[in-house]
PDB file of N, CA and C in Angstrom:
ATOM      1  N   UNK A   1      45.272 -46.685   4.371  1.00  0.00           N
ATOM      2  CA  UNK A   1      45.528 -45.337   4.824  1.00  0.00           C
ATOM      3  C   UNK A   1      44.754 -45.065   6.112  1.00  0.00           C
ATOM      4  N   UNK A   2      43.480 -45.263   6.140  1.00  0.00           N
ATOM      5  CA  UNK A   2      42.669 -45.012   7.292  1.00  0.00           C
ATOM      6  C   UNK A   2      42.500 -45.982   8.092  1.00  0.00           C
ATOM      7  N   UNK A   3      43.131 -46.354   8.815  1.00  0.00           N
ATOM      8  CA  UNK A   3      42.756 -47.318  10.157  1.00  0.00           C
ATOM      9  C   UNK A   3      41.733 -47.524  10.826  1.00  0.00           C
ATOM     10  N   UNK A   4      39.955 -48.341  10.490  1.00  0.00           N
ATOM     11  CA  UNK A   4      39.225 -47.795  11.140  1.00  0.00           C
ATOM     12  C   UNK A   4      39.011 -48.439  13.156  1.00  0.00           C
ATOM     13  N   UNK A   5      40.071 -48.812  13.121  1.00  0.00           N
ATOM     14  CA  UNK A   5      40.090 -48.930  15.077  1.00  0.00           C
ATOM     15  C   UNK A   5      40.681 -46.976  15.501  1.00  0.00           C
ATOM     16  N   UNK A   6      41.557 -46.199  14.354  1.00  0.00           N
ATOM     17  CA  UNK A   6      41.599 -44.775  14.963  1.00  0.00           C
ATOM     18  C   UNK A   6      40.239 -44.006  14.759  1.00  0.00           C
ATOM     19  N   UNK A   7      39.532 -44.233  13.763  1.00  0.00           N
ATOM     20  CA  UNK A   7      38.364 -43.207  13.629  1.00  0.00           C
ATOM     21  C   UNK A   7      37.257 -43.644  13.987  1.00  0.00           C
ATOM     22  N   UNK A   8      36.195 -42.796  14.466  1.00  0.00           N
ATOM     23  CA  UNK A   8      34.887 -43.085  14.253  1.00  0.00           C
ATOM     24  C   UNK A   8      33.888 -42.321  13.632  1.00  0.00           C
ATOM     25  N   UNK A   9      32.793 -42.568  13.235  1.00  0.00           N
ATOM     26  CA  UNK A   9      31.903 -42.325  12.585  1.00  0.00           C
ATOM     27  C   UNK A   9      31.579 -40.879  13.300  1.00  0.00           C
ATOM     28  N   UNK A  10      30.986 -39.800  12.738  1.00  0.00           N
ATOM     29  CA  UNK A  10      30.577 -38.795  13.437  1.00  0.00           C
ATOM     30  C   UNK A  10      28.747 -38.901  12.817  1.00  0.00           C
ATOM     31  N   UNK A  11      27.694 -37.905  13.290  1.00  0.00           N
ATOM     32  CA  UNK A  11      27.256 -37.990  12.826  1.00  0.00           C
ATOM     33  C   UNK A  11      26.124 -36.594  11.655  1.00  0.00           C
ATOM     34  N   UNK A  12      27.419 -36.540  11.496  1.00  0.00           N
ATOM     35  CA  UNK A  12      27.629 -35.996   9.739  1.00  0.00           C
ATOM     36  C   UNK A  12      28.207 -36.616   8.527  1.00  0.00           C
ATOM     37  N   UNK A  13      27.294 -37.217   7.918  1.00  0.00           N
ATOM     38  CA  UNK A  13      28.063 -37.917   6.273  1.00  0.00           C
ATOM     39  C   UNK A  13      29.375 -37.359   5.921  1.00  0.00           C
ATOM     40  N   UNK A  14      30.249 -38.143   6.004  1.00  0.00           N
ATOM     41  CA  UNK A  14      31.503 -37.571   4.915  1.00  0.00           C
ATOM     42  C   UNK A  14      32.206 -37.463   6.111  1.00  0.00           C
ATOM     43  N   UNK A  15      32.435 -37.301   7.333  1.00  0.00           N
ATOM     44  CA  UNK A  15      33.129 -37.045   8.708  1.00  0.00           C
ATOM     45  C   UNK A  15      33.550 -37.867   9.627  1.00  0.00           C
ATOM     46  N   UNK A  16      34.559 -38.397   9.774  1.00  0.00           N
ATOM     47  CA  UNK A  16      35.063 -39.280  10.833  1.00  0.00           C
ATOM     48  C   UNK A  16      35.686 -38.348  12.152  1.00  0.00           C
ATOM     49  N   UNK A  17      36.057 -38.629  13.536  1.00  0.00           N
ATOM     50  CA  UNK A  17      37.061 -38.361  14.017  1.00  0.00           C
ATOM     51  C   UNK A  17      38.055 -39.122  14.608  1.00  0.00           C
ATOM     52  N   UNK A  18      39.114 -38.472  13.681  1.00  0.00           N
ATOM     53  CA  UNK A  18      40.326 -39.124  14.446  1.00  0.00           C
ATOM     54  C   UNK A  18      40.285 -39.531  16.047  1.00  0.00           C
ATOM     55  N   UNK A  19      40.232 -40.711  16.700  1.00  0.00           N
ATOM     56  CA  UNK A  19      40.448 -40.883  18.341  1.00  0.00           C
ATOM     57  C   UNK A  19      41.899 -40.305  18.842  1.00  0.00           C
ATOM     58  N   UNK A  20      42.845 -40.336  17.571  1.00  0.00           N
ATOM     59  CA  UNK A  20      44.221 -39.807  18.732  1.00  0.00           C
ATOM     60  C   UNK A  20      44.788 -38.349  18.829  1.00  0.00           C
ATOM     61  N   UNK A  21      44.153 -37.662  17.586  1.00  0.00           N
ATOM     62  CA  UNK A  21      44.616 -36.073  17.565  1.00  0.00           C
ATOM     63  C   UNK A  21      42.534 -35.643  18.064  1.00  0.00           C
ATOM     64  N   UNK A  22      41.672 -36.295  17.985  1.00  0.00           N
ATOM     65  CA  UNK A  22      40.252 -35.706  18.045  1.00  0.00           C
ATOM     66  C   UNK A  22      40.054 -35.084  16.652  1.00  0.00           C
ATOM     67  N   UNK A  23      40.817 -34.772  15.715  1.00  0.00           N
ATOM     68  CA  UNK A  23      40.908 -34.364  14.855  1.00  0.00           C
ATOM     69  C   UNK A  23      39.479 -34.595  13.882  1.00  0.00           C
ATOM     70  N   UNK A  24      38.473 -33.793  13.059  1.00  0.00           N
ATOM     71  CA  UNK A  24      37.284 -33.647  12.540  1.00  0.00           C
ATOM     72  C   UNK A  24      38.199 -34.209  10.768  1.00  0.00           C
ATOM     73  N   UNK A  25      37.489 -35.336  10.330  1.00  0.00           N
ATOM     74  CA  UNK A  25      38.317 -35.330   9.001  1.00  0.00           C
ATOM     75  C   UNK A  25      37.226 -35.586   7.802  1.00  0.00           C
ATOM     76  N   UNK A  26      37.342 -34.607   6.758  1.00  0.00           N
ATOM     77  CA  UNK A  26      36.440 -35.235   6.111  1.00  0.00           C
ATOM     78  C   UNK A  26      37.137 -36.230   4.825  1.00  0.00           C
ATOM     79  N   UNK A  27      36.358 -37.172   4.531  1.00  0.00           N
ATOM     80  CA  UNK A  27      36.632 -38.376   3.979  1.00  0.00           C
ATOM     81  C   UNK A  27      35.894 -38.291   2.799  1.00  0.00           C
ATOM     82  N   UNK A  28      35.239 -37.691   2.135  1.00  0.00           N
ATOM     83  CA  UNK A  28      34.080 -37.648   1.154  1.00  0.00           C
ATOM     84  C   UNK A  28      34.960 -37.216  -0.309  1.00  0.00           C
ATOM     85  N   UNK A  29      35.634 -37.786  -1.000  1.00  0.00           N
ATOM     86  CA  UNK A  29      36.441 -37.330  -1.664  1.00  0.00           C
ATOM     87  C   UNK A  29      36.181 -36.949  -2.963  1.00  0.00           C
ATOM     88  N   UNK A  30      35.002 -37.189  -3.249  1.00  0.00           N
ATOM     89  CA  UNK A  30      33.711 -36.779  -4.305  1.00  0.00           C
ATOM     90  C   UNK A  30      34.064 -34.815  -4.144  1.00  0.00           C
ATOM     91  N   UNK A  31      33.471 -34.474  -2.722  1.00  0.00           N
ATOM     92  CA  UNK A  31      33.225 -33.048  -2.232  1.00  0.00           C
ATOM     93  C   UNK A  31      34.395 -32.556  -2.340  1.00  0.00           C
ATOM     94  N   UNK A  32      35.292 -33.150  -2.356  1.00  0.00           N
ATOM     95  CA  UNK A  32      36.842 -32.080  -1.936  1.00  0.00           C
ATOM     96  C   UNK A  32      37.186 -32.130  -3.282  1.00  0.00           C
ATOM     97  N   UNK A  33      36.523 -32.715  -4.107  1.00  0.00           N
ATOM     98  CA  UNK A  33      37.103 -32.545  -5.466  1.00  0.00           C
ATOM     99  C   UNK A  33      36.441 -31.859  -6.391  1.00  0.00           C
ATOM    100  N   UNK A  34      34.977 -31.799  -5.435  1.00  0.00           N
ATOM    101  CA  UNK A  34      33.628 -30.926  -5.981  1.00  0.00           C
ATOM    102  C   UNK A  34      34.624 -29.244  -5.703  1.00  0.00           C
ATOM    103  N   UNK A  35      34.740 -29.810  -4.475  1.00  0.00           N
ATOM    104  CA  UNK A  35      35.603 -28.158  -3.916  1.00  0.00           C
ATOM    105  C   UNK A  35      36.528 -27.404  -5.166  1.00  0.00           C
ATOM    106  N   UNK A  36      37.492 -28.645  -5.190  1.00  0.00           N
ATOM    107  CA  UNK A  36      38.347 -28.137  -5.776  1.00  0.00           C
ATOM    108  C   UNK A  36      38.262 -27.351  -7.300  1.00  0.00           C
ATOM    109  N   UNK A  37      37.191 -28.176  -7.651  1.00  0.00           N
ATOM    110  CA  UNK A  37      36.801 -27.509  -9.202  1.00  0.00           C
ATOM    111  C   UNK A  37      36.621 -25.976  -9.296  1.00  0.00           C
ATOM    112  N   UNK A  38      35.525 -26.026  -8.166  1.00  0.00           N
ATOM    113  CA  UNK A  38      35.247 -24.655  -7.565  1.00  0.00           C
ATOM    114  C   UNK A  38      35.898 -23.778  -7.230  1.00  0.00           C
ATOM    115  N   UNK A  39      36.382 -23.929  -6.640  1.00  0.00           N
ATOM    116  CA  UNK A  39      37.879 -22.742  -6.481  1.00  0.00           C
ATOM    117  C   UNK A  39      38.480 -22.629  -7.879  1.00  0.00           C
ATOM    118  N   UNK A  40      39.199 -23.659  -8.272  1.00  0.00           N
ATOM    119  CA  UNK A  40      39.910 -22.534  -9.727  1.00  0.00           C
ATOM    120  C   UNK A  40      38.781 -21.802 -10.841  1.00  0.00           C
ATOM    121  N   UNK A  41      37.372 -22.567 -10.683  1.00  0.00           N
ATOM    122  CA  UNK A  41      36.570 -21.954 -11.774  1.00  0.00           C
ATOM    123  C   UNK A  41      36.520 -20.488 -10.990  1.00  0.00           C
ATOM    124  N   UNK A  42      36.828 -19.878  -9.833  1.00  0.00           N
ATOM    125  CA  UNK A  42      36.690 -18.938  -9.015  1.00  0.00           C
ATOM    126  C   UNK A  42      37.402 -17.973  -9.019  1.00  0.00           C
ATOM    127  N   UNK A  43      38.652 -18.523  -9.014  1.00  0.00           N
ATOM    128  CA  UNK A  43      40.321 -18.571  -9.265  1.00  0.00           C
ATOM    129  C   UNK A  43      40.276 -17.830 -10.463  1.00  0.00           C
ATOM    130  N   UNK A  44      39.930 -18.791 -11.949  1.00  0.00           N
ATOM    131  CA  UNK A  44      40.161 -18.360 -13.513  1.00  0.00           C
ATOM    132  C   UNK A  44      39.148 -16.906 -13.584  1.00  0.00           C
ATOM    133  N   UNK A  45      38.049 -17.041 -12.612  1.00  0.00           N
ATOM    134  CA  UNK A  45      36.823 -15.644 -13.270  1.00  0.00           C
ATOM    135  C   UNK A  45      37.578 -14.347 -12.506  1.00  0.00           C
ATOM    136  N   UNK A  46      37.837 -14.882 -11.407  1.00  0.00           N
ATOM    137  CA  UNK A  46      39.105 -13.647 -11.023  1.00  0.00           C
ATOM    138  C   UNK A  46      39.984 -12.906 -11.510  1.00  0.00           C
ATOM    139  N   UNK A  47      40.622 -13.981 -12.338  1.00  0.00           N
ATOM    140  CA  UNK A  47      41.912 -13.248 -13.127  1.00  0.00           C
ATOM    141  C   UNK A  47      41.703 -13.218 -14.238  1.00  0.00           C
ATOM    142  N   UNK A  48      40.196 -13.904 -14.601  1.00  0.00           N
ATOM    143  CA  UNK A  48      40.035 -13.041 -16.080  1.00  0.00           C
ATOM    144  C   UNK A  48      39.158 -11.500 -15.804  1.00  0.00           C
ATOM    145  N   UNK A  49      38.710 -11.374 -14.901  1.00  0.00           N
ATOM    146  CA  UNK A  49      38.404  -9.780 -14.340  1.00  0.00           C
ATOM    147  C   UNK A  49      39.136  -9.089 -14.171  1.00  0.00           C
ATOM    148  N   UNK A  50      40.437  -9.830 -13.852  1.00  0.00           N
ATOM    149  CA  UNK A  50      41.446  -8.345 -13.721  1.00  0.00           C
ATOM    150  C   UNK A  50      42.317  -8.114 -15.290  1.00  0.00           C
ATOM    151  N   UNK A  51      42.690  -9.117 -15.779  1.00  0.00           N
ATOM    152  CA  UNK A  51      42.815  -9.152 -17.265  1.00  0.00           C
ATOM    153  C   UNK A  51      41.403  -7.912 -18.151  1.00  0.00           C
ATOM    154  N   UNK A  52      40.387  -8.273 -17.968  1.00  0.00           N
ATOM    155  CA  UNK A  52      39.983  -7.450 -18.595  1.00  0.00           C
ATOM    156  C   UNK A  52      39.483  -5.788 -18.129  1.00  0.00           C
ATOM    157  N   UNK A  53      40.147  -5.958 -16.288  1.00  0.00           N
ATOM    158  CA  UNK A  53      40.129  -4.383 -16.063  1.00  0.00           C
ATOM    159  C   UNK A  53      41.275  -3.878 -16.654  1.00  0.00           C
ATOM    160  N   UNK A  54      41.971  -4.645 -16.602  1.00  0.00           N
ATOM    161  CA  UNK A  54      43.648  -3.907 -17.595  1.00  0.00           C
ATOM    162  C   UNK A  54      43.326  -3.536 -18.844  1.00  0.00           C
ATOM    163  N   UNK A  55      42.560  -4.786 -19.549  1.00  0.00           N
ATOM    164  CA  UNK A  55      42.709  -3.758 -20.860  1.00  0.00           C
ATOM    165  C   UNK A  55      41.984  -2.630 -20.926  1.00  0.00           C
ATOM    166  N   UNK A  56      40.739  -2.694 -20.504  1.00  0.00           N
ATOM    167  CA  UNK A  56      39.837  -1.263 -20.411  1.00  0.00           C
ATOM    168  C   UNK A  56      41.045  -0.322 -19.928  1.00  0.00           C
ATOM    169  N   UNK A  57      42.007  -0.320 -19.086  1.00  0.00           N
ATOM    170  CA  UNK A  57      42.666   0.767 -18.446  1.00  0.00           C
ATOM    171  C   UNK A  57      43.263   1.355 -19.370  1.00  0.00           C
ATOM    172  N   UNK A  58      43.753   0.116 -20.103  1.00  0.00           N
ATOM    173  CA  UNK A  58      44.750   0.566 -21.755  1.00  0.00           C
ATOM    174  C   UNK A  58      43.971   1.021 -22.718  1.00  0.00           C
ATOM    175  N   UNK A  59      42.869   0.905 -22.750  1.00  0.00           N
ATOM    176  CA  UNK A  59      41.807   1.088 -23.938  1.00  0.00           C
ATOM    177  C   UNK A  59      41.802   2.420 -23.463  1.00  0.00           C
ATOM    178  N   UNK A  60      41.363   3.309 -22.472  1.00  0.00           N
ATOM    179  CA  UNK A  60      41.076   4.570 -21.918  1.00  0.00           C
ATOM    180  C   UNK A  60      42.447   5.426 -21.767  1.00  0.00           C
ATOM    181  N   UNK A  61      43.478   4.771 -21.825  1.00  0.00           N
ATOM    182  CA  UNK A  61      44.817   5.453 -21.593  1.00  0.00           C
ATOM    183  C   UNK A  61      44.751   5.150 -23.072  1.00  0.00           C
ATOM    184  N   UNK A  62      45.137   4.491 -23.942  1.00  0.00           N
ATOM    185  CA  UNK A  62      45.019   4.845 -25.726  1.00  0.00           C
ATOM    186  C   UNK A  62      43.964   5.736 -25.974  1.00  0.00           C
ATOM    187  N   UNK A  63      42.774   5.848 -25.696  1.00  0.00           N
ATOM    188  CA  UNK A  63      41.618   7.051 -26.451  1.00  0.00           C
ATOM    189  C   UNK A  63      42.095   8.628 -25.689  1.00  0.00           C
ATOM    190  N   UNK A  64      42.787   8.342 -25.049  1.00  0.00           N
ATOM    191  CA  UNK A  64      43.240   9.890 -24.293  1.00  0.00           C
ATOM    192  C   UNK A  64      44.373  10.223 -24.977  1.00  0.00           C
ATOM    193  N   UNK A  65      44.986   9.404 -25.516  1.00  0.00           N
ATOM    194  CA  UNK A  65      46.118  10.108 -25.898  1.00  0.00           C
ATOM    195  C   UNK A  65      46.162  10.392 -27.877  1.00  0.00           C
ATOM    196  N   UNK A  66      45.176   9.470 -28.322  1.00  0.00           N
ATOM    197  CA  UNK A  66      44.694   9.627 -29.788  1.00  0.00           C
ATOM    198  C   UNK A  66      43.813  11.155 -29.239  1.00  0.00           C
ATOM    199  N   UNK A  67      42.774  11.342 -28.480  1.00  0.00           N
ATOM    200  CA  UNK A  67      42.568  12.790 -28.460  1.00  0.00           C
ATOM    201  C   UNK A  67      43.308  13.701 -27.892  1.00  0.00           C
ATOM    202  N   UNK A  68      44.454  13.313 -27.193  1.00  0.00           N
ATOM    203  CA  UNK A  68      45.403  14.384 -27.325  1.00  0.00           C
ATOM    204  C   UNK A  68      45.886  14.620 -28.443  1.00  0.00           C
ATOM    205  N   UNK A  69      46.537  13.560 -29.094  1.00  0.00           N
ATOM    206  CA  UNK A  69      47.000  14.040 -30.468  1.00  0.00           C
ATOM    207  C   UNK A  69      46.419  14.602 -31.680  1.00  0.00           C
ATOM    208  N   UNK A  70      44.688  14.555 -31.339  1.00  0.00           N
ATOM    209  CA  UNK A  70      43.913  15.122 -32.518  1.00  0.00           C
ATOM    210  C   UNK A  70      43.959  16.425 -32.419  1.00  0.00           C
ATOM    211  N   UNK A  71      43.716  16.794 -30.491  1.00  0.00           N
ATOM    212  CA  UNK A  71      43.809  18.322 -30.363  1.00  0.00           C
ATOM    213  C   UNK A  71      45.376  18.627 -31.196  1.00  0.00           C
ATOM    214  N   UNK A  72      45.887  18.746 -30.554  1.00  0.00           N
ATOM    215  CA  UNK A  72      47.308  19.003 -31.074  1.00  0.00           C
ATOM    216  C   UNK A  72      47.347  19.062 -32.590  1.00  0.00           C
ATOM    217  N   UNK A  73      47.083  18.114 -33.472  1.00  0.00           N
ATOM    218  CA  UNK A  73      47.090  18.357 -35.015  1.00  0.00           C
ATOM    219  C   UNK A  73      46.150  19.321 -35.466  1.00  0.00           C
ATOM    220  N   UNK A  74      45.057  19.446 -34.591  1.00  0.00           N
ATOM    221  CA  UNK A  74      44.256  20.715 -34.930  1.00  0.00           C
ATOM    222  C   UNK A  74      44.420  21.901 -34.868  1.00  0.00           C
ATOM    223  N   UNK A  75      45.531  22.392 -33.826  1.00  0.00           N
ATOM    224  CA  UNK A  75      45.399  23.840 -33.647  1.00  0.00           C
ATOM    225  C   UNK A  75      46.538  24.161 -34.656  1.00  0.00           C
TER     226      UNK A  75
END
Protein backbone atom coordinates (compact mmCIF):
# COMPACT_ATOMS: atom_id res chain seq x y z
CA UNK A 1 0.00 0.00 0.00
CA UNK A 2 2.63 2.54 1.00
CA UNK A 3 5.42 2.98 -1.36
CA UNK A 4 8.29 4.06 0.70
CA UNK A 5 10.33 5.90 -2.45
CA UNK A 6 6.65 8.34 -2.20
CA UNK A 7 6.93 9.11 1.54
CA UNK A 8 9.21 10.33 3.95
CA UNK A 9 9.72 10.27 7.42
CA UNK A 10 8.59 13.53 9.15
CA UNK A 11 9.75 14.31 12.32
CA UNK A 12 6.80 13.41 14.34
CA UNK A 13 6.20 9.57 15.24
CA UNK A 14 3.30 8.15 13.40
CA UNK A 15 3.73 10.86 10.28
CA UNK A 16 5.03 10.46 6.90
CA UNK A 17 4.70 12.93 3.94
CA UNK A 18 3.46 12.06 0.92
CA UNK A 19 6.34 13.59 -1.84
CA UNK A 20 3.56 13.84 -4.63
CA UNK A 21 0.33 15.47 -3.09
CA UNK A 22 2.92 16.94 0.17
CA UNK A 23 0.17 15.46 1.81
CA UNK A 24 0.79 15.04 6.11
CA UNK A 25 -0.35 11.19 6.65
CA UNK A 26 -0.63 9.59 9.69
CA UNK A 27 0.34 5.92 9.65
CA UNK A 28 0.08 4.93 13.39
CA UNK A 29 -2.84 2.68 13.17
CA UNK A 30 -2.79 1.73 16.89
CA UNK A 31 -4.00 5.83 17.38
CA UNK A 32 -6.65 5.97 14.73
CA UNK A 33 -8.13 3.10 16.27
CA UNK A 34 -7.36 4.54 19.78
CA UNK A 35 -9.41 7.48 18.04
CA UNK A 36 -11.91 5.62 16.92
CA UNK A 37 -12.99 3.94 20.16
CA UNK A 38 -13.18 7.35 21.43
CA UNK A 39 -15.51 8.88 19.43
CA UNK A 40 -18.35 6.32 19.66
CA UNK A 41 -17.69 5.94 23.55
CA UNK A 42 -18.47 9.91 22.96
CA UNK A 43 -20.99 9.25 20.39
CA UNK A 44 -22.99 6.43 22.87
CA UNK A 45 -22.67 9.11 26.22
CA UNK A 46 -24.31 11.60 23.90
CA UNK A 47 -27.22 9.82 22.98
CA UNK A 48 -27.60 8.25 26.09
CA UNK A 49 -27.96 12.02 27.49
CA UNK A 50 -30.43 12.82 25.27
CA UNK A 51 -32.35 9.49 25.84
CA UNK A 52 -32.40 10.27 29.31
CA UNK A 53 -33.33 14.11 28.85
CA UNK A 54 -36.45 12.65 27.09
CA UNK A 55 -37.50 10.63 29.62
CA UNK A 56 -37.22 13.22 32.43
CA UNK A 57 -39.33 15.41 29.85
CA UNK A 58 -41.97 12.52 29.94
CA UNK A 59 -41.56 11.92 33.57
CA UNK A 60 -42.48 15.86 34.19
CA UNK A 61 -45.14 15.94 31.40
CA UNK A 62 -46.77 12.56 33.26
CA UNK A 63 -46.53 14.23 37.02
CA UNK A 64 -48.37 17.36 35.53
CA UNK A 65 -50.96 15.79 34.23
CA UNK A 66 -51.59 13.00 37.26
CA UNK A 67 -51.79 16.52 39.24
CA UNK A 68 -54.01 17.83 36.95
CA UNK A 69 -56.18 15.05 37.28
CA UNK A 70 -56.00 14.96 41.14
CA UNK A 71 -57.05 18.67 41.12
CA UNK A 72 -59.91 17.93 39.00
CA UNK A 73 -61.17 14.75 41.07
CA UNK A 74 -60.99 16.98 44.00
CA UNK A 75 -63.14 19.78 43.45
Amino acid sequence: MLQSNNYVKTNVDGFVKDLTTGAILNIDNAKLESYRKQKQLINNSIKNNERIDRVEKDLTEIKSMLQALLRENNK
